[in-house]
C-alpha atoms as a PDB file:
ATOM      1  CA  UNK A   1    -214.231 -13.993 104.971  1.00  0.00           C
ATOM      2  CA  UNK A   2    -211.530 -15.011 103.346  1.00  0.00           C
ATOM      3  CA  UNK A   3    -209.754 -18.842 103.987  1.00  0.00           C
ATOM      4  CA  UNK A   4    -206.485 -18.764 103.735  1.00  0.00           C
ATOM      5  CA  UNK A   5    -204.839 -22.531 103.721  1.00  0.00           C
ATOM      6  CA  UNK A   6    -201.549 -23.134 106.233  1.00  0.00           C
ATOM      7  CA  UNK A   7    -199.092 -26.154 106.040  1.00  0.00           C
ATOM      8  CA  UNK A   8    -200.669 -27.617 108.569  1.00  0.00           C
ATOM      9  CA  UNK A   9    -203.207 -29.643 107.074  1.00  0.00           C
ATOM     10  CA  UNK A  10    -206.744 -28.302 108.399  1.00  0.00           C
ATOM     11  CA  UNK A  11    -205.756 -25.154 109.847  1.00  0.00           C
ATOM     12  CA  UNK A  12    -206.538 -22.123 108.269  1.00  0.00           C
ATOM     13  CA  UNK A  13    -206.041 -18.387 108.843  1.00  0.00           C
ATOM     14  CA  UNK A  14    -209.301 -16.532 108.273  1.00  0.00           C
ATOM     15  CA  UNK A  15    -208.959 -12.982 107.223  1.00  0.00           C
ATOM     16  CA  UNK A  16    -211.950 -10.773 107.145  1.00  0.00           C
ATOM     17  CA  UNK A  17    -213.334  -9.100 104.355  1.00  0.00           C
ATOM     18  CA  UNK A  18    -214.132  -5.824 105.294  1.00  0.00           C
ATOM     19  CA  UNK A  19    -216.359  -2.864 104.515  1.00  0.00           C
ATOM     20  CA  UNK A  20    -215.278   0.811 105.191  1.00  0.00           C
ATOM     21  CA  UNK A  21    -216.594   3.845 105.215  1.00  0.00           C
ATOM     22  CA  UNK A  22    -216.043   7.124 107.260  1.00  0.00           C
ATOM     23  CA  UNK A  23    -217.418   5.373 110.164  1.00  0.00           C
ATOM     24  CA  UNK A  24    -214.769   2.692 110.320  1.00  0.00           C
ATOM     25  CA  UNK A  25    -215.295  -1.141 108.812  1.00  0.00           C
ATOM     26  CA  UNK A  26    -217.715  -3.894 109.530  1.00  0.00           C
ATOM     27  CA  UNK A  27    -216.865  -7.472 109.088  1.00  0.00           C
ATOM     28  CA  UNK A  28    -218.450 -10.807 109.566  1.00  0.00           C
ATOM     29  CA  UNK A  29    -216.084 -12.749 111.824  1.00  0.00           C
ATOM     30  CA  UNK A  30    -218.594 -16.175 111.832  1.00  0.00           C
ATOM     31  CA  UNK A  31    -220.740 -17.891 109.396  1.00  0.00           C
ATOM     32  CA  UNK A  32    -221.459 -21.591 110.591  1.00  0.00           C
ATOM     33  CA  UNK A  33    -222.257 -22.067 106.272  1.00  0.00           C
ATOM     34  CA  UNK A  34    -218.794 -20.740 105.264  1.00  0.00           C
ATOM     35  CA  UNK A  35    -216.942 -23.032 107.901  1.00  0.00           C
ATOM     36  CA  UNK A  36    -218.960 -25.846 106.697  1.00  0.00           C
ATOM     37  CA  UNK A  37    -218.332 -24.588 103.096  1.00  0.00           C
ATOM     38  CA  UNK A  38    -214.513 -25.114 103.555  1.00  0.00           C
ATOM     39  CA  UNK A  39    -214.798 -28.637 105.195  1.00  0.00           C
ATOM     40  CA  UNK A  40    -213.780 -26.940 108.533  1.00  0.00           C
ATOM     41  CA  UNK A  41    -215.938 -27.873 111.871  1.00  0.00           C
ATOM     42  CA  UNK A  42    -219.267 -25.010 111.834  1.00  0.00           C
ATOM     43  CA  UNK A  43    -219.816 -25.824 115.531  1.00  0.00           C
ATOM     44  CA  UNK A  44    -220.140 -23.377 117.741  1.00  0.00           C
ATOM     45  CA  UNK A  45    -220.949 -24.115 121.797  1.00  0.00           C
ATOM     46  CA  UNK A  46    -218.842 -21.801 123.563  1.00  0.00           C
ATOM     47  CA  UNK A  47    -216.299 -18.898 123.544  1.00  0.00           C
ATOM     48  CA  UNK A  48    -213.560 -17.494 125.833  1.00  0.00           C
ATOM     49  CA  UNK A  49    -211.903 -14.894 126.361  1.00  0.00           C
ATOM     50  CA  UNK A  50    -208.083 -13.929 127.629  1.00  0.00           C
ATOM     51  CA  UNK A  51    -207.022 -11.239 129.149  1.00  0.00           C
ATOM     52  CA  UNK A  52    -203.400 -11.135 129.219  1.00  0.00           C
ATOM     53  CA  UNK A  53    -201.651  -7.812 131.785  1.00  0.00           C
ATOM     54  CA  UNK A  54    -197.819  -8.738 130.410  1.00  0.00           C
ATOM     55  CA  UNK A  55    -195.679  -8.589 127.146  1.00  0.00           C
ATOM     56  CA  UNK A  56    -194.148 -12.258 127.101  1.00  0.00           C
ATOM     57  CA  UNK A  57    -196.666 -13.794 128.967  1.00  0.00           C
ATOM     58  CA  UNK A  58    -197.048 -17.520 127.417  1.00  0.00           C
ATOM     59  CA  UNK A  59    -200.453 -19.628 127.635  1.00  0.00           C
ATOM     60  CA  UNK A  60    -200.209 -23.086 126.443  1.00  0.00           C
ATOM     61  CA  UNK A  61    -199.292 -25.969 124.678  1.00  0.00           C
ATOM     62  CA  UNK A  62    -203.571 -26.790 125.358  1.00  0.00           C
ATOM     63  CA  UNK A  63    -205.896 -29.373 123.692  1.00  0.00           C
ATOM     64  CA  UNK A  64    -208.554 -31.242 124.569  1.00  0.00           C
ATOM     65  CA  UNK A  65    -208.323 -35.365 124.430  1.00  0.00           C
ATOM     66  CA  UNK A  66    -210.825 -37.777 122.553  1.00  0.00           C
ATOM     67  CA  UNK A  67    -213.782 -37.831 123.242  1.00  0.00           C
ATOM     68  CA  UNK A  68    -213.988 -33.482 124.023  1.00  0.00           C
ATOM     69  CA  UNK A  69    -211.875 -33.015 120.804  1.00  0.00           C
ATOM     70  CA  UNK A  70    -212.036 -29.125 120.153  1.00  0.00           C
ATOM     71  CA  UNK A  71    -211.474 -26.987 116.976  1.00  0.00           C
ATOM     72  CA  UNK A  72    -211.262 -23.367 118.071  1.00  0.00           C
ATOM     73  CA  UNK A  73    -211.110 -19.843 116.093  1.00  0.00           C
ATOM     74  CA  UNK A  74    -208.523 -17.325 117.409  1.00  0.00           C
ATOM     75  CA  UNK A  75    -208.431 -14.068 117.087  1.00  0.00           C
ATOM     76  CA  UNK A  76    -206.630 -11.446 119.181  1.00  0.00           C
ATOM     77  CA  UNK A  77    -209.358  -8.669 119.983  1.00  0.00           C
ATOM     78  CA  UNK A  78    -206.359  -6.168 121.528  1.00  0.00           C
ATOM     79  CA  UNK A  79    -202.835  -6.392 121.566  1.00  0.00           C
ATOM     80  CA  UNK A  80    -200.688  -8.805 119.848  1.00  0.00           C
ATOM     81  CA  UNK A  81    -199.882 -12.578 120.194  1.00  0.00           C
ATOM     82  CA  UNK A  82    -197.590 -14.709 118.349  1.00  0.00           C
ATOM     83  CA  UNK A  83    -199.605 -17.828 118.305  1.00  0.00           C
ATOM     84  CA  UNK A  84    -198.625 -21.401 117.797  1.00  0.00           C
ATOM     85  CA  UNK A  85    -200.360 -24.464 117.009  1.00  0.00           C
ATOM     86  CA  UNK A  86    -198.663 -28.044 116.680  1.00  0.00           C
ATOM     87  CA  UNK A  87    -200.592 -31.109 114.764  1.00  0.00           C
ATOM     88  CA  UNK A  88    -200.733 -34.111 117.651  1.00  0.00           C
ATOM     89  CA  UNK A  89    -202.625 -36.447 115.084  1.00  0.00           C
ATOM     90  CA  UNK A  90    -201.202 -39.687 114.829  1.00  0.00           C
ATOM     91  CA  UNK A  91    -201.503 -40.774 111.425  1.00  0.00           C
ATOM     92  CA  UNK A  92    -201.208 -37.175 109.778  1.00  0.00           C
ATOM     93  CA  UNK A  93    -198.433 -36.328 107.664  1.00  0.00           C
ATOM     94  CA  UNK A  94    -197.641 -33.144 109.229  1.00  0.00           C
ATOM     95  CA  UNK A  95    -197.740 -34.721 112.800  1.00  0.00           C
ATOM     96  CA  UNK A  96    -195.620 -33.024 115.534  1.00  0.00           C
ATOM     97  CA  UNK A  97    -195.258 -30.233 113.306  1.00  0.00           C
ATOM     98  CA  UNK A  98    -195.893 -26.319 114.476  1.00  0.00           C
ATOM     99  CA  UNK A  99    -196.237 -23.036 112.690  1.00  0.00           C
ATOM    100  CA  UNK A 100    -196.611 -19.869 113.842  1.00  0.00           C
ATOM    101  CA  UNK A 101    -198.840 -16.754 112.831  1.00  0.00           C
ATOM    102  CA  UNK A 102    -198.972 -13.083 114.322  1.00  0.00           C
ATOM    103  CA  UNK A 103    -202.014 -12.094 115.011  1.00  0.00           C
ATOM    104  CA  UNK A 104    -202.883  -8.119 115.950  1.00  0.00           C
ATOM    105  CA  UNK A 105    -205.972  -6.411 117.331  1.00  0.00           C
ATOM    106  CA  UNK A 106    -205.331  -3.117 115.437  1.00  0.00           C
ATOM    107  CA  UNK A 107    -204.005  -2.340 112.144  1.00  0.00           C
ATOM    108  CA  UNK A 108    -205.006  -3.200 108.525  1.00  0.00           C
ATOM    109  CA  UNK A 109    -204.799  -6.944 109.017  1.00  0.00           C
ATOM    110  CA  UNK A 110    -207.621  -8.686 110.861  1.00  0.00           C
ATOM    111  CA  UNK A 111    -207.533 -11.962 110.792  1.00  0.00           C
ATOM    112  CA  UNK A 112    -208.200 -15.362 113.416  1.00  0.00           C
ATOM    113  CA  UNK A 113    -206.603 -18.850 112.972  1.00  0.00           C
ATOM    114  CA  UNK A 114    -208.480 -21.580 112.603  1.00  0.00           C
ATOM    115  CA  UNK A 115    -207.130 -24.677 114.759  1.00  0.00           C
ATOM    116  CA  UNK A 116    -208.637 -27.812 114.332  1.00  0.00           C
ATOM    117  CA  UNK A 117    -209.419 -30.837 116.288  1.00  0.00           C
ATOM    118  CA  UNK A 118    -206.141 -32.486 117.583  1.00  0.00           C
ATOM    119  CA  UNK A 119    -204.226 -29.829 117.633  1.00  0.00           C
ATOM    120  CA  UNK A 120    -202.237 -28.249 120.622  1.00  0.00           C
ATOM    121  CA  UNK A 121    -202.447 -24.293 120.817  1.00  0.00           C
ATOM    122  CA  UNK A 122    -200.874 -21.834 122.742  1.00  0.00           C
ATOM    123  CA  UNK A 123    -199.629 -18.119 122.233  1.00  0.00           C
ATOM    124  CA  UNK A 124    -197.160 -15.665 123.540  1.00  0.00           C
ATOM    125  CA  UNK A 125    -198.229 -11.713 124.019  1.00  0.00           C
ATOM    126  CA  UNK A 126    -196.101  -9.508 122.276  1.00  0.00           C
ATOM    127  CA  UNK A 127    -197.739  -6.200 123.975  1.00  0.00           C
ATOM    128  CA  UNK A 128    -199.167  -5.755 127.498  1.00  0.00           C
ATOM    129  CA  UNK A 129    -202.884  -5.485 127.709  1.00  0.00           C
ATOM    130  CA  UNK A 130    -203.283  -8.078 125.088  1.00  0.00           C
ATOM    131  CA  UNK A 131    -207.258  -9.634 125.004  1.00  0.00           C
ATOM    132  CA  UNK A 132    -207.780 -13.054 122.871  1.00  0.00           C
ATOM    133  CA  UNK A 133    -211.267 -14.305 121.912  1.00  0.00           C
ATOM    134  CA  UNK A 134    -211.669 -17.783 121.266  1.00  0.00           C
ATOM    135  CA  UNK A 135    -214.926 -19.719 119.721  1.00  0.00           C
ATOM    136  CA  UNK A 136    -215.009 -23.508 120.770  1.00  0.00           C
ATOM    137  CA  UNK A 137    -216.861 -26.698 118.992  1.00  0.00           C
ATOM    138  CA  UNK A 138    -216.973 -28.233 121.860  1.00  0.00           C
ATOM    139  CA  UNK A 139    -217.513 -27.411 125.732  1.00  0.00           C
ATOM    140  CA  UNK A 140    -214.842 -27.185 128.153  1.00  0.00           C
ATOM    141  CA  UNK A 141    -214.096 -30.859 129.590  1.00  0.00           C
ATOM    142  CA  UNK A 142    -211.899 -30.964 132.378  1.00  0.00           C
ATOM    143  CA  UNK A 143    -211.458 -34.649 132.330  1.00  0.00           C
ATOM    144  CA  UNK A 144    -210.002 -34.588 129.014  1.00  0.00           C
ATOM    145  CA  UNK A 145    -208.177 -30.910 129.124  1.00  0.00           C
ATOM    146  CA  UNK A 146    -204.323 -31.646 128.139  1.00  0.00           C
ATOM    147  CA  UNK A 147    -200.941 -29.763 127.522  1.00  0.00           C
ATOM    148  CA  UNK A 148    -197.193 -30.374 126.670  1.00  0.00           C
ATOM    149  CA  UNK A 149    -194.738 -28.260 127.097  1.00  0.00           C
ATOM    150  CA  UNK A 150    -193.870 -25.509 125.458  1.00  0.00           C
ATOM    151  CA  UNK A 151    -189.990 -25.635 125.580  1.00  0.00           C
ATOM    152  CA  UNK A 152    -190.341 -29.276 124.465  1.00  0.00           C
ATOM    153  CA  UNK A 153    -187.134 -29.710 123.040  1.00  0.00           C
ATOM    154  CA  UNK A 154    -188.344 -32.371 120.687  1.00  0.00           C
ATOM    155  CA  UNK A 155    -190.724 -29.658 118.967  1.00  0.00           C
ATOM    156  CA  UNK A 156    -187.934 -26.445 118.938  1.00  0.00           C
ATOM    157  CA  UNK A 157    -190.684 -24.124 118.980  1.00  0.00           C
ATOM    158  CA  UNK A 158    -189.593 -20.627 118.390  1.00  0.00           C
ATOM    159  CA  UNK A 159    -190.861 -18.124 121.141  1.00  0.00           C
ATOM    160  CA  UNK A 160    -190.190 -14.736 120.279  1.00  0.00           C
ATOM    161  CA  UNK A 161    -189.641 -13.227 123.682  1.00  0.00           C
ATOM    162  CA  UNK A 162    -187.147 -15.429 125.961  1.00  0.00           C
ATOM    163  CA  UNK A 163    -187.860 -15.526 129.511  1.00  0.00           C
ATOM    164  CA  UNK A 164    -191.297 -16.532 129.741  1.00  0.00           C
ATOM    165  CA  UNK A 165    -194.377 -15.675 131.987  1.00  0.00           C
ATOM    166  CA  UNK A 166    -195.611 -18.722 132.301  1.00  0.00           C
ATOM    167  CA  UNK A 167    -198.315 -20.672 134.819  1.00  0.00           C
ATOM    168  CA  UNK A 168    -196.882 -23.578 137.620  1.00  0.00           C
ATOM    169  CA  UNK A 169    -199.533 -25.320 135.290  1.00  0.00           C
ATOM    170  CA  UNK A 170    -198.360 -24.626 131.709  1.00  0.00           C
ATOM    171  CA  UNK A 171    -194.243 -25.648 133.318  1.00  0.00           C
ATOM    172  CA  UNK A 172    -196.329 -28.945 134.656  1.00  0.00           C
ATOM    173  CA  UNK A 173    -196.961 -30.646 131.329  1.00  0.00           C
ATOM    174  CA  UNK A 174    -195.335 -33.594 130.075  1.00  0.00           C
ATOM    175  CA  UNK A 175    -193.024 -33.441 126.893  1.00  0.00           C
ATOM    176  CA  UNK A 176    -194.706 -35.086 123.451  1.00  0.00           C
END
């Protein structure tokens, strides 16, 4: 694997290294040592998974509050996403700042972002039939599960396809 640094300070995209032959590739997608190699969270305690029917369909802005503070791995398994991640940490010099990545579940580029703790995640599909795989370091809390909007005007994230599907939920949340 291969960690690739983002402006956000923490997050990381994770390309795989892979190894071909006439068969196809194999990559390793996880190594707990490698995480905790790069200072990033080696946790593992549960993973998810997203099946999305719709192009534009929109999940998010989600976190987890203090004390259920998550770091999650993303990768889209089929499809395509335009995922977005925004720093909520207080003190952090990039706070309420967002970047985006594409990631695909064919092609030559496989790769999963690395979002950790305190951040607020969320993607838009940018093909129908689009599946996303997430691996959590911590277990879903309901008490502390969290969103803000993701039209927050305040933020200006850019959404690639307008018009939205989006939950009553996901419209529900609060601006930061």
């Amino acid at each position: 694997m291969k960690f690739v640094p983002l402006s956000l300070h923490g997050a990381y995209l994770i390309e795989l290294e892979r190894l071909e032959d006439e068969r196809g590739f194999f990559a390793r997608t996880w190594c707990a040592r490698e995480f905790e190699a790069h200072g990033l969270n080696p946790r593992l305690t549960q993973c998810n998974l997203s099946q999305n029917a719709k192009r534009g369909t929109l999940r998010g802005m989600h976190f987890q509050a203090a004390p259920h503070e998550e770091a999650k791995l993303v990768t889209c398994v089929s499809g395509a996403i335009h995922d977005v991640i925004v720093d909520l940490r207080a003190g952090s010099p990039t706070y309420r700042q967002w970047i985006a990545v594409e990631l695909r579940g064919t092609g030559a580029t496989w790769r999963g972002l690395y979002v950790p703790e305190g951040f607020a995640h969320g993607f838009q599909t940018l093909l129908d039939d689009s599946l996303v795989f997430y691996q959590m370091s911590e277990f879903f809390a309901p008490e502390s599960a969290r969103g803000i909007r993701y039209d927050d005007p305040g933020l200006g994230i850019e959404w690639p396809i307008p018009g939205p599907i989006v939950s009553v939920k996901d419209r529900s949340y609060p601006t930061l």
